[in-house]
Protein backbone atom coordinates (compact mmCIF):
# COMPACT_ATOMS: atom_id res chain seq x y z
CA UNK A 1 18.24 -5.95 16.17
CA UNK A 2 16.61 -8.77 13.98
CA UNK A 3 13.80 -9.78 16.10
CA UNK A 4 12.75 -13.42 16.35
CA UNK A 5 9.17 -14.20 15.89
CA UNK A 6 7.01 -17.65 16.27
CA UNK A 7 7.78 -20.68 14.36
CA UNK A 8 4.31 -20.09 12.15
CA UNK A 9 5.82 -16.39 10.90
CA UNK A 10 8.09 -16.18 8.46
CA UNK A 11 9.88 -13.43 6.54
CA UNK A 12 8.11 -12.43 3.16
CA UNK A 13 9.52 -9.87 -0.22
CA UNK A 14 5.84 -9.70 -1.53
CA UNK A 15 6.09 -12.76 -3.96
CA UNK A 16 8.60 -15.14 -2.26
CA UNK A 17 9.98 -16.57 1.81
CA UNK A 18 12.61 -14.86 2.78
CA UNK A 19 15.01 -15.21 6.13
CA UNK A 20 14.66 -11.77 7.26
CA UNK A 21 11.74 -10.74 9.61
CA UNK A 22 11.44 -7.93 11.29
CA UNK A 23 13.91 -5.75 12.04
CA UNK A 24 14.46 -2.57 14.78
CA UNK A 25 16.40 0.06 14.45
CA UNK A 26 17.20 2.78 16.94
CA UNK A 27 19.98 5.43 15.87
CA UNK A 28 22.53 6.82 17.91
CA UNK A 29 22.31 9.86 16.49
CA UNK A 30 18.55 10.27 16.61
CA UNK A 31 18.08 9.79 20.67
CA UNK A 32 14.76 8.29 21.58
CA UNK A 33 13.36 6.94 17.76
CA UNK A 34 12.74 3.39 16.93
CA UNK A 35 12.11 2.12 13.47
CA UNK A 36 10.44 -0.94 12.93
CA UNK A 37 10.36 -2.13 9.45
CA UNK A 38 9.91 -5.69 7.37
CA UNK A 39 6.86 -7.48 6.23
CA UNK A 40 6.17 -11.13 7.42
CA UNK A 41 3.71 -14.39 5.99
CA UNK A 42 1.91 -17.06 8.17
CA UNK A 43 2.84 -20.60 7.41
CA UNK A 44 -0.68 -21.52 9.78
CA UNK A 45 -3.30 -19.45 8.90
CA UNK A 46 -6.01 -21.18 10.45
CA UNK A 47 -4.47 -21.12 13.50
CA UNK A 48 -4.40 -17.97 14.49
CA UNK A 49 -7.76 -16.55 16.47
CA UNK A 50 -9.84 -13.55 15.44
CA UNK A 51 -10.54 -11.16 18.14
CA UNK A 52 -7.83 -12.23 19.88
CA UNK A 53 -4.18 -10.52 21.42
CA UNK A 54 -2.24 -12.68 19.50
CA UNK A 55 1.87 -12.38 20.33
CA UNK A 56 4.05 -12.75 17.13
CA UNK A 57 7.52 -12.57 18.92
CA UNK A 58 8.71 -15.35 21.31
CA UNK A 59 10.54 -15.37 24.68
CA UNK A 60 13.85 -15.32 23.32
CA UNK A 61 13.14 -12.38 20.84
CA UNK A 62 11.55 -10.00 22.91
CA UNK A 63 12.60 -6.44 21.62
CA UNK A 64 16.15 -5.45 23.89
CA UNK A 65 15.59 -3.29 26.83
CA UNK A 66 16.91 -0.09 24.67
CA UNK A 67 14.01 -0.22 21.90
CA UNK A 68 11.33 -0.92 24.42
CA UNK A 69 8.48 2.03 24.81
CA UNK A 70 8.34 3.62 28.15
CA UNK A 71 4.83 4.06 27.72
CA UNK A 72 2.61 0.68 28.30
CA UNK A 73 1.69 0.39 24.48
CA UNK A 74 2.60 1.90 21.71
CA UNK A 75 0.24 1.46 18.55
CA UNK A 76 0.81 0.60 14.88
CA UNK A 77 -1.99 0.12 12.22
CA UNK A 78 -0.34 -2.39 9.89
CA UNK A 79 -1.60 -3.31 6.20
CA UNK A 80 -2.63 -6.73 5.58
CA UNK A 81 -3.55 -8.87 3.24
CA UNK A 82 -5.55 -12.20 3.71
CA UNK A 83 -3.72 -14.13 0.71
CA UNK A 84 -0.24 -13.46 -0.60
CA UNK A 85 -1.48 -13.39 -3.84
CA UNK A 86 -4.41 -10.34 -3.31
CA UNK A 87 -3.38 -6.42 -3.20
CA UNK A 88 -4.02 -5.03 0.47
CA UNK A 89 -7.71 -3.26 -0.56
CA UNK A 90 -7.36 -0.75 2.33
CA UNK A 91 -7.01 -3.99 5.23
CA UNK A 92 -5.91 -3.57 8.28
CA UNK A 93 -4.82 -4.96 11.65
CA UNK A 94 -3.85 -3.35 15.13
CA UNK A 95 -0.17 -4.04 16.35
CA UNK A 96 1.59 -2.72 19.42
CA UNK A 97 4.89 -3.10 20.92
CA UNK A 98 4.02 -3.21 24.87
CA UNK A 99 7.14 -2.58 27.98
CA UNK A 100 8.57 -6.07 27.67
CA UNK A 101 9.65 -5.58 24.18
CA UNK A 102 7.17 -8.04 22.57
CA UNK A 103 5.13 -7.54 19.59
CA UNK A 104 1.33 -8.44 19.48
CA UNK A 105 -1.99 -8.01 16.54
CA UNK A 106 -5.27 -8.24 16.83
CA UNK A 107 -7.70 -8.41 13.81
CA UNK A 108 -11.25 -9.13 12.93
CA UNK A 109 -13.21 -12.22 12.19
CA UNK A 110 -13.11 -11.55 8.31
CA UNK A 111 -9.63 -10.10 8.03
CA UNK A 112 -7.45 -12.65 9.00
CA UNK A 113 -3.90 -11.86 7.89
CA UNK A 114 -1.62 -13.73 5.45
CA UNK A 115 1.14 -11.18 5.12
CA UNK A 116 1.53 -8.44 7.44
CA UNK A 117 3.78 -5.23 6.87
CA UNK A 118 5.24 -3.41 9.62
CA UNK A 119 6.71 -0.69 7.48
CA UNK A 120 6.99 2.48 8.59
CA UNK A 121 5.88 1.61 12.45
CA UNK A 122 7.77 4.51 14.81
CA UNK A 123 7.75 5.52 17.54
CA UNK A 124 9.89 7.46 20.53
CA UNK A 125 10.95 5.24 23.59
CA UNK A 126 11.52 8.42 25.81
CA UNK A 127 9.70 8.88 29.20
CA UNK A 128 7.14 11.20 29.30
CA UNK A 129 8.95 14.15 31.43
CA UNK A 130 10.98 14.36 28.51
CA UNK A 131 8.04 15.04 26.15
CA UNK A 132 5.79 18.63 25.93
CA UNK A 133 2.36 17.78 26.78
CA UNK A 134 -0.08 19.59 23.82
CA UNK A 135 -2.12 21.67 24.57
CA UNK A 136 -6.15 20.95 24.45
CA UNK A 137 -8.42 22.88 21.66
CA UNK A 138 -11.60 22.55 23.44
CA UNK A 139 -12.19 20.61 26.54
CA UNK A 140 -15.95 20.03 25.99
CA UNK A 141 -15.38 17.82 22.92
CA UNK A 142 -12.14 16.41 23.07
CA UNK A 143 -10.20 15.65 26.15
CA UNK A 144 -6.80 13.92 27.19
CA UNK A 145 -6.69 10.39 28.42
CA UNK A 146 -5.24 10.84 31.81
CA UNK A 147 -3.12 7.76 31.61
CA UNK A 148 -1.39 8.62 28.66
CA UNK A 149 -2.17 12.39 27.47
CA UNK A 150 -1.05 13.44 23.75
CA UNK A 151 2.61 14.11 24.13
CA UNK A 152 5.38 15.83 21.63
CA UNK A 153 8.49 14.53 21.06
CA UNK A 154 11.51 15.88 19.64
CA UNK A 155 14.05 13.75 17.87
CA UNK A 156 16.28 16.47 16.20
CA UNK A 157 14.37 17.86 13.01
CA UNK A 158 11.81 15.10 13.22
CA UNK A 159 9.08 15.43 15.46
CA UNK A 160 6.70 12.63 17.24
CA UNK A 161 3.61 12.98 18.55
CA UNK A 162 2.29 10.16 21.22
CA UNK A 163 -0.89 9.80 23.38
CA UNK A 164 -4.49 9.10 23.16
CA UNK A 165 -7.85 11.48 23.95
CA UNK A 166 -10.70 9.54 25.48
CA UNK A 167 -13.13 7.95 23.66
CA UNK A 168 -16.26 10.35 21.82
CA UNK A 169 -17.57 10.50 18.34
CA UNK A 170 -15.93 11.82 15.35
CA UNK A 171 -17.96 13.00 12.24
CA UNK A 172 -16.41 16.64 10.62
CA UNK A 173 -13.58 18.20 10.89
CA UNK A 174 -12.93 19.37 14.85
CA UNK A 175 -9.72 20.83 16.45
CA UNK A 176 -8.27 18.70 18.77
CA UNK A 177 -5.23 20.26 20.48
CA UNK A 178 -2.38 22.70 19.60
CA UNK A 179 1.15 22.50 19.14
CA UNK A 180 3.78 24.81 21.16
CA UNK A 181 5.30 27.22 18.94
CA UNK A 182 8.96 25.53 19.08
CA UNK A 183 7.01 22.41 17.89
CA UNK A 184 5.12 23.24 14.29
CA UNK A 185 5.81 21.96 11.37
CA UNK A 186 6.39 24.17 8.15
CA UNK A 187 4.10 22.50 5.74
CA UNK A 188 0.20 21.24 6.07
CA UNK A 189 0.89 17.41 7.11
CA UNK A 190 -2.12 14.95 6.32
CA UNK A 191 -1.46 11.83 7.74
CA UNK A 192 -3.41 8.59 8.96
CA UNK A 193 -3.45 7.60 12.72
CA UNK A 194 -4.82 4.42 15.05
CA UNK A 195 -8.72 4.80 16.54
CA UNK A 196 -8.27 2.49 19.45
CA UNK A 197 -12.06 1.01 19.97
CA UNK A 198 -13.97 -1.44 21.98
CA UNK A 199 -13.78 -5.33 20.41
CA UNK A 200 -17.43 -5.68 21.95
CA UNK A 201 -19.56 -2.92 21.10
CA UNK A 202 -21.76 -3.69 23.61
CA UNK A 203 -19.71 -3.69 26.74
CA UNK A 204 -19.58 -0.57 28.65
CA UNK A 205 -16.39 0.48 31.13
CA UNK A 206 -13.45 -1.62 29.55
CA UNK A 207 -10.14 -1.01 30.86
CA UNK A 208 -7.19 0.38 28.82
CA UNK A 209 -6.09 -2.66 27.72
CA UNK A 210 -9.11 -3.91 25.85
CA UNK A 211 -8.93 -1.40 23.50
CA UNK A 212 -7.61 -2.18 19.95
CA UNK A 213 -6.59 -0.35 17.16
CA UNK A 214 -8.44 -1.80 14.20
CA UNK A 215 -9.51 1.89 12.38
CA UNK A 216 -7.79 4.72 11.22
CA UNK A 217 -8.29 8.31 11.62
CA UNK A 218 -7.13 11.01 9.34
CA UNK A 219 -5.30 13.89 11.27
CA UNK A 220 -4.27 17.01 10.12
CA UNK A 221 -1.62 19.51 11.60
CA UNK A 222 -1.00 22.89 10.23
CA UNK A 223 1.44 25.43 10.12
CA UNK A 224 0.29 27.56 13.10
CA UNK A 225 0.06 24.25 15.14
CA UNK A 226 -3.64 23.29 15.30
CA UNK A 227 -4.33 19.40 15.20
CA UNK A 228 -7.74 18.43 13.70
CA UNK A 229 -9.38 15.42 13.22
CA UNK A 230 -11.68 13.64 10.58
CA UNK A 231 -13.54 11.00 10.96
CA UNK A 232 -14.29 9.58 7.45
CA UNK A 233 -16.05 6.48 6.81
CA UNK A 234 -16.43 3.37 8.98
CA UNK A 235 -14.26 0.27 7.86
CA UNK A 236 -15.87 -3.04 7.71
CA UNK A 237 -14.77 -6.59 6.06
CA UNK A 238 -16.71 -8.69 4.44
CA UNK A 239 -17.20 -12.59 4.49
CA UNK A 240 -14.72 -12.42 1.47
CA UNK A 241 -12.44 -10.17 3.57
CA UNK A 242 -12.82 -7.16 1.02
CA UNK A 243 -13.02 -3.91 2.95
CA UNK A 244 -16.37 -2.07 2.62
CA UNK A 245 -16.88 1.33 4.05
CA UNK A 246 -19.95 2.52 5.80
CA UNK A 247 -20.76 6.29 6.21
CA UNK A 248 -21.20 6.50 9.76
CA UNK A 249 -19.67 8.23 12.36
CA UNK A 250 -16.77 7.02 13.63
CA UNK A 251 -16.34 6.26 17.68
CA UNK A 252 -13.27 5.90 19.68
CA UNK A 253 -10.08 6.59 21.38
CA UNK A 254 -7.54 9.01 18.67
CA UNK A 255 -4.56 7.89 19.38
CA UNK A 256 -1.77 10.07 17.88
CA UNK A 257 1.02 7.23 17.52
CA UNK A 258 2.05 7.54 13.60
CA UNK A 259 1.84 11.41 13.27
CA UNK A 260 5.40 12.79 12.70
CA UNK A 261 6.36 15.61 10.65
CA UNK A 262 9.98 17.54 10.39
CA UNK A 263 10.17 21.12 11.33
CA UNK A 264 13.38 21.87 9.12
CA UNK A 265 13.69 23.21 5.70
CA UNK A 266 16.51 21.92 4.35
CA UNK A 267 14.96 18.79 2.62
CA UNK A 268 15.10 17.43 -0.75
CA UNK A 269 12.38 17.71 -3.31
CA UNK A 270 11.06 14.47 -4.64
CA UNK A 271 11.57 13.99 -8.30
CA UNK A 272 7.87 13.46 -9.40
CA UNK A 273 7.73 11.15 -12.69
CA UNK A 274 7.18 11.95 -16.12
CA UNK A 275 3.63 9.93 -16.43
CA UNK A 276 2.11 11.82 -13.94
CA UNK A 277 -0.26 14.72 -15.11
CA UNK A 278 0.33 18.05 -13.02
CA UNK A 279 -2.46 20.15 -12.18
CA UNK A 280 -2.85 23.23 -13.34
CA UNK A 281 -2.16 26.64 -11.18
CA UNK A 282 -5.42 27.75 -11.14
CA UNK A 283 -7.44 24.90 -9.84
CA UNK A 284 -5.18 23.88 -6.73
CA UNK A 285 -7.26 22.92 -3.76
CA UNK A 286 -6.01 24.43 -0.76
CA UNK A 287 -7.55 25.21 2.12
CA UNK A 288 -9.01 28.67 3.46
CA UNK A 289 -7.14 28.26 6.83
CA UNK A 290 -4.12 27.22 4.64
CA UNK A 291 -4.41 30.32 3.01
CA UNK A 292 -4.59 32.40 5.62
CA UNK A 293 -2.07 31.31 7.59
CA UNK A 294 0.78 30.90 5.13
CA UNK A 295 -0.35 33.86 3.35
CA UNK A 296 -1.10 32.11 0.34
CA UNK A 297 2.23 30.64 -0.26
CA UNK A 298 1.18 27.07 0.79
CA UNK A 299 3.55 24.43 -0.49
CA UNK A 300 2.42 21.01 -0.37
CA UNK A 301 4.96 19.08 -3.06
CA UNK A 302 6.23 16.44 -1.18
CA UNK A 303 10.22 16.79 0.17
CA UNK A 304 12.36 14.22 2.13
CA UNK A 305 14.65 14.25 4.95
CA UNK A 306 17.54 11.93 5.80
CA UNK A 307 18.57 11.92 8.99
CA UNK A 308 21.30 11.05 10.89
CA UNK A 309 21.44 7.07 11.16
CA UNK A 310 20.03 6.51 7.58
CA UNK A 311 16.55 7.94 8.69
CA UNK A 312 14.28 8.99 5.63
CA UNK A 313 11.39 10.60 6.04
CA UNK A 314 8.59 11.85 3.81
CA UNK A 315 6.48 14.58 4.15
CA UNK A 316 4.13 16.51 1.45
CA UNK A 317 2.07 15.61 -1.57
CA UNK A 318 2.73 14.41 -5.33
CA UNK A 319 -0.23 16.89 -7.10
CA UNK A 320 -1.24 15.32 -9.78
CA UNK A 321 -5.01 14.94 -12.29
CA UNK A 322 -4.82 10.69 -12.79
CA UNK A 323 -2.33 8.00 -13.73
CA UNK A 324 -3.23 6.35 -16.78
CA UNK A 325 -1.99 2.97 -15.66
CA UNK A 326 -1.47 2.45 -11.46
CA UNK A 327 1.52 0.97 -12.24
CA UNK A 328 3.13 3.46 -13.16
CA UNK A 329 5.21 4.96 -11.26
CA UNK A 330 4.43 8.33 -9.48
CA UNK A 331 7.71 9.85 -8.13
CA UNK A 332 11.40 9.10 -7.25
CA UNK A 333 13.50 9.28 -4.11
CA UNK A 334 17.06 10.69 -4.79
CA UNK A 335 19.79 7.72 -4.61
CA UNK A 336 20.64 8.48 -0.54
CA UNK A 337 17.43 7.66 0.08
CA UNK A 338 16.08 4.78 -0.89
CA UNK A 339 14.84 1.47 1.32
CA UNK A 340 16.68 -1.68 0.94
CA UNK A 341 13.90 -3.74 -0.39
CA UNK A 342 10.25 -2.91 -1.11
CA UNK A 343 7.98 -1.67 1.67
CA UNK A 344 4.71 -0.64 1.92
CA UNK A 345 2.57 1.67 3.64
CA UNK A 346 -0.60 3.64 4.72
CA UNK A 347 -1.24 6.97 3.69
CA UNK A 348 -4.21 9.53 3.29
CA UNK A 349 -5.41 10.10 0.02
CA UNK A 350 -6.87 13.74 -0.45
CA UNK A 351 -9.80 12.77 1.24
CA UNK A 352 -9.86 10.94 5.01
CA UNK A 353 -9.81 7.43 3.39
CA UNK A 354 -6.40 4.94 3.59
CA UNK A 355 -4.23 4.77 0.14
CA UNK A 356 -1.60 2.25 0.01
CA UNK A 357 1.41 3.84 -1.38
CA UNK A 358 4.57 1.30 -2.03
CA UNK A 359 8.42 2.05 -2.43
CA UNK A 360 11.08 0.09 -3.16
CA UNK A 361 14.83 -0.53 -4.10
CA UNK A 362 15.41 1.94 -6.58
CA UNK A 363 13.54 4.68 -4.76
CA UNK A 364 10.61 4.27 -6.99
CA UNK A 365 6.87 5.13 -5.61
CA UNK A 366 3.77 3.27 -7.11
CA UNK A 367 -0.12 3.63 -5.95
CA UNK A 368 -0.41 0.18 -7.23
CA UNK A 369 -4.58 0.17 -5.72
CA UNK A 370 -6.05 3.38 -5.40
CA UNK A 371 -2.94 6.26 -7.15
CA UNK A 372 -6.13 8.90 -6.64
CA UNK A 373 -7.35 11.50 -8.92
CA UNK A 374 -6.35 14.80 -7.16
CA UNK A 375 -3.04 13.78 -6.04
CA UNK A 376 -1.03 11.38 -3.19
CA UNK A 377 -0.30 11.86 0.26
CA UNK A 378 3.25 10.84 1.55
CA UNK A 379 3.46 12.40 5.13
CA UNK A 380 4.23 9.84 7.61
CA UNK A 381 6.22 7.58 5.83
CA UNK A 382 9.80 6.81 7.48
CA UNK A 383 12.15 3.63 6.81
CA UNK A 384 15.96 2.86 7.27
CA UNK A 385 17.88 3.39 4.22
CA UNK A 386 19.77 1.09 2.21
CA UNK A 387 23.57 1.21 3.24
CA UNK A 388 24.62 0.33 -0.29
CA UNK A 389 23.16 1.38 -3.91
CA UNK A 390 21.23 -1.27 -5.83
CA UNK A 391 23.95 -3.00 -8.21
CA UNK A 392 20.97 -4.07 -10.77
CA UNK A 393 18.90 -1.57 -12.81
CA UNK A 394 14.92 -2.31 -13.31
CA UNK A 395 13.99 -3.21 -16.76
CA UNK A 396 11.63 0.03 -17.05
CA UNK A 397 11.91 3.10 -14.15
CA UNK A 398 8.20 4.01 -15.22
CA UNK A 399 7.02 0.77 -14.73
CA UNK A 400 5.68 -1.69 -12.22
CA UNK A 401 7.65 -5.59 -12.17
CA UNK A 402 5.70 -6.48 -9.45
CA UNK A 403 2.96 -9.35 -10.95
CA UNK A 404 0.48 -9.23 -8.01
CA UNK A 405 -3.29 -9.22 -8.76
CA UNK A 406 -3.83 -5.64 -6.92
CA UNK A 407 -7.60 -5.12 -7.95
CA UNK A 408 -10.59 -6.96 -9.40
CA UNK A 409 -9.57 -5.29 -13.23
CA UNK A 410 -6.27 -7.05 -13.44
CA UNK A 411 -7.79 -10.24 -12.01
CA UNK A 412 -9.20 -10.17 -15.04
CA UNK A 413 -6.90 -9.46 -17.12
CA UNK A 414 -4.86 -12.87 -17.24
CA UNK A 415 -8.11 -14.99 -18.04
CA UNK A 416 -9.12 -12.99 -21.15
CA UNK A 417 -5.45 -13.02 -22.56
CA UNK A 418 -4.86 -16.80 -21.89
CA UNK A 419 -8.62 -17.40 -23.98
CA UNK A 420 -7.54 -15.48 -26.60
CA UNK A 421 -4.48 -17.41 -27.16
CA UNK A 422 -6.17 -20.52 -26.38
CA UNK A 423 -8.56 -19.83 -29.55
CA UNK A 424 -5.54 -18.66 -31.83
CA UNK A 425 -3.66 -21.82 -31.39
CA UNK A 426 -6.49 -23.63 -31.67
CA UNK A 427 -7.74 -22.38 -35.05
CA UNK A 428 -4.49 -22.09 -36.56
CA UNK A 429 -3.18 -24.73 -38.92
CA UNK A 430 0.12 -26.64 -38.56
CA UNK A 431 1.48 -24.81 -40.91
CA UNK A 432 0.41 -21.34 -39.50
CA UNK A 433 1.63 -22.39 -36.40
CA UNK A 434 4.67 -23.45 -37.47
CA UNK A 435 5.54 -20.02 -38.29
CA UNK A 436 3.61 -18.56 -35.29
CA UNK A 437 6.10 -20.54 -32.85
CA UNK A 438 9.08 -19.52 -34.56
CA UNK A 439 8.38 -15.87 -33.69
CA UNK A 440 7.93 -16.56 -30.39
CA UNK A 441 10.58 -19.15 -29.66
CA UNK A 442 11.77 -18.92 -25.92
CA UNK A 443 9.31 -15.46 -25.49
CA UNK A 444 6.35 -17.11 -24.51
CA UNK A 445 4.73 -20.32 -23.01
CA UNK A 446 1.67 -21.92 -23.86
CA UNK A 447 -1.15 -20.67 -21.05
CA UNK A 448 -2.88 -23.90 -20.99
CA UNK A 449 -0.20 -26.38 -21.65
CA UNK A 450 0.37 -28.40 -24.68
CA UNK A 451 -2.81 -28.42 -27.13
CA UNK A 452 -3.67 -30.40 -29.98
CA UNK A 453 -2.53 -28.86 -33.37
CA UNK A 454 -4.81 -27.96 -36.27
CA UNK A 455 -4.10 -30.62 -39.15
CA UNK A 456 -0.90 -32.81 -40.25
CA UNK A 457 0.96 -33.81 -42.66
CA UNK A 458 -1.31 -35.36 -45.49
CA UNK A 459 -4.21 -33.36 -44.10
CA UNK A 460 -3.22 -29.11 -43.50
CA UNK A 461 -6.58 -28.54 -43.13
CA UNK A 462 -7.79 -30.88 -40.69
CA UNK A 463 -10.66 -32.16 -42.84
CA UNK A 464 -10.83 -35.21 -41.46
CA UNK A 465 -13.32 -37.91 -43.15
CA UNK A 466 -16.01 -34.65 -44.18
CA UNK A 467 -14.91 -35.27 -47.94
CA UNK A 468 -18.25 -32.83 -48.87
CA UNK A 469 -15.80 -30.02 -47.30
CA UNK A 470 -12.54 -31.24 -48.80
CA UNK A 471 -15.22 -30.88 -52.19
CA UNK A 472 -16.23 -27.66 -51.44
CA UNK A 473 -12.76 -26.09 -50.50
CA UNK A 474 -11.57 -27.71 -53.72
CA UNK A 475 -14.24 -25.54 -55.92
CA UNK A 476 -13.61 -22.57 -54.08
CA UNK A 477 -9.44 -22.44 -53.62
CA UNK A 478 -8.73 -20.94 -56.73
CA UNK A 479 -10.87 -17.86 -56.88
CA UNK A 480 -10.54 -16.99 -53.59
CA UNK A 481 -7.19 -16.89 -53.52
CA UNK A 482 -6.92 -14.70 -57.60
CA UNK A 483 -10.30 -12.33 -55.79
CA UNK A 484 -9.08 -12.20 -52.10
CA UNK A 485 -6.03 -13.67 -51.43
CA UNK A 486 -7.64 -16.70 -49.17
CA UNK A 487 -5.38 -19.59 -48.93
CA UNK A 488 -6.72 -21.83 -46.12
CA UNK A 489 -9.71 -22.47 -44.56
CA UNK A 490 -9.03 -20.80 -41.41
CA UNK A 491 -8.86 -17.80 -43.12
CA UNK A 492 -12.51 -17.40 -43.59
CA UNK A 493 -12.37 -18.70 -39.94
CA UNK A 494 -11.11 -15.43 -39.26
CA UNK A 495 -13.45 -12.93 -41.16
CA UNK A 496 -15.84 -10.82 -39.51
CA UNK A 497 -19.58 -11.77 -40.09
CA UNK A 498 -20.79 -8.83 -42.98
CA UNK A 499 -17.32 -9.54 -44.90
CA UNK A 500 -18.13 -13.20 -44.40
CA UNK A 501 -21.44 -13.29 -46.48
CA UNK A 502 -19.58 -10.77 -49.31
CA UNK A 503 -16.95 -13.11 -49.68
């Protein structure tokens, strides 16, 4: 179902308006999951209100009764950015999709979204009978929310987990529940979930419905079923609406919408590319517990799944020492698996912090912010694949077409280049030039516009009325050019100060 959102939202491909929006997806095959997916721009920015439930879809594309969640919300923390021109920088907002099928965000004063992505938002519309209630760790520190208690659900090989604990601090690692046995997963999944917390720190006894999901909390599930949580820095925006972390301790609701994993091992290895550095054997970080309960066969490269319907999912890691460019690409999905347009999501780097990891047509996955320097995380990400192969081949499969300004480095970067050619057209000659432009006829345009041209006709050298430098450069032509070769002015233009003062 194409849903239909508010005249101020329209669909967005990263550098352009699009028609599409957002789109839902429930497979037949795959009873009880629904896959959101698309990424949408505001066309009214200032009219949307911080700190405020703000509804997206309108009353004639509310979500059909099939893809609605039985549940009263289910949550979704969606990357943002606050211009369409600015990488994501770890931004985020809270969505939900509530019982009447409608779509709603809430964000902060200085993160007020220009694009939103809802790529990779899942979640299972089943009742909760049909689910297996976890079981808890240790009461005393973590307990279930009575309204809606963590909840597993099966969808085939894929598994979802759903439900919220109540709301306590979170600092170090703790265990929070346990998986049944018919419910683990065969690999250590790292993955990033909602912290639903009070808008008004202040208050004290809000109801359910108050609470938003504006941080993230890294989870971790291993193979012999234990759930833990970290809580990782505290996520704050700026006036500028950069995202600054604080080390405190994190307090809130974990909510366990996002965490998935497949419990199947028949997947497909991910092809990892040629520009990434592997680590070496010997200095693989895995964990103790790890250790001991896989008997020290651990594998954490990263594998997907199709599934029935055109379902991919991604589970694992791409191990790797540093990227020498981020964009560069870091691995490859095989050809069946692929989205049909770029997406992006949130991931865990190796630490508890947010990565931003982005896929698109051709199946190619770029860290175009933060790639990491012990490796990227990929469990949790799950799209709708493209129907059809891509007809048109990229002009590089190591490399990056996107022309976004991701970080404050390659903000950079276009100003220094355009004043560097800026001062070689401007000290070249007409002559010089001349030559310069017919090298780079139709492969390059002028940064600055049209600029005046050293010189003319009946004066190359753009002398002007000095005739004491005309003079001079009439002494001096002939044995510069027999000692040195110098044949214009501009050439000792050129020269570096010490060879300068030899000449």
């Amino acid at each position: 179902q194409k849903v239909k959102l508010k005249n101020a939202w329209k669909g967005f491909a990263f550098d352009r308006i699009i028609d599409d929006q957002v789109e839902v997806c429930s497979p037949a095959e795959v009873e009880g999951l629904v896959v959101i997916s698309g990424c949408v721009t505001t066309t009214q920015p200032t009219q949307n209100k911080e700190n405020y439930n703000l509804r997206l879809t309108n009353d004639n594309g509310v979500f059909e009764l099939k893809y609605r969640p039985s549940q009263q919300r289910r949550w979704f923390l969606t990357p943002i950015t606050v211009s369409r021109y600015e990488g994501i920088r770890q931004c985020g907002a809270s969505a939900w999709v509530n019982e009447q099928g409608h779509v709603y965000m809430h964000f902060s004063r200085n993160a007020i979204p220009m694009v939103v992505h809802f790529s990779g938002f899942a979640y299972s519309n089943k009742s909760h009978e049909d689910g297996i209630e976890l079981k808890e760790a240790d009461p005393k520190k973590l307990r279930f929310d009575e309204e809606d208690p963590p909840t597993a659900y099966p969808c085939g090989d894929l598994v979802l987990l759903q439900g919220c604990f109540q709301e306590a601090r979170h600092g170090s690692s703790e265990k929070a529940a346990l998986l049944p046995e018919e419910l683990r997963p065969l690999r250590e999944v790292r993955c990033l979930a909602p912290l639903l917390v009070s808008p008004d720190p202040q208050a004290k006894d809000l109801p359910e419905s108050d609470f938003v999901g504006v941080e993230s909390i890294a989870i971790t599930v291993q193979p012999d079923g234990g759930i833990y949580v970290q809580g990782g820095f505290v996520y704050n925006n700026d006036k500028k609406g950069h995202m600054r972390k604080l080390p405190q301790k994190k307090k809130g609701k974990v909510c366990l919408d996002g965490v998935r994993f497949l419990r199947t091992a028949s997947t497909t290895p991910v092809e990892v590319s040629k520009a990434v550095q592997p680590k070496e054997r010997g200095k693989e970080a895995v964990s103790s517990l790890l250790q001991r309960v896989s008997g020290g066969q651990a594998t954490r490269s990263a594998v997907c799944k199709k599934l029935p319907g055109n379902v991919v999912v991604l589970e694992g890691a791409v191990d790797c020492v540093r990227l020498r460019n981020p964009k560069l690409a870091v691995a490859r999905l095989p050809e069946t698996c692929r989205p049909p347009q770029r997406m992006c999501f949130f991931t865990r780097d190796r630490s508890e912090e947010r990565c931003r990891v982005d896929i698109d047509q051709w199946g190619r996955i770029f860290c175009p912010e933060s790639p990491g320097t012990d490796g990227v995380e990929l469990s949790g990400i799950i799209f709708v694949a493209s129907a059809w192969p891509v007809r048109e081949q990229p002009r590089d499969w190591d490399w990056d077409e996107l022309n976004l300004q991701y970080a404050a480095a390659s903000e950079e970067t276009p100003g220094v280049a355009h004043q560097l050619v800026d001062e070689l057209i401007q000290r070249c000659n007409k002559h010089e030039w001349d030559r310069f432009r017919y090298k780079i006829y139709h492969q390059m345009r002028l940064p600055l516009g049209d600029l005046i041209l050293r010189g003319g006709n009946r004066d190359p050298f753009n002398f002007g009325n000095n005739n004491f430098e005309r003079a001079a450069w009439r002494q001096m032509e002939h044995p510069l050019g027999e000692r040195w070769g110098i044949r214009t002015p501009q050439q000792l233009f050129q020269l570096p100060k010490h060879m300068l003062e030899k000449v």
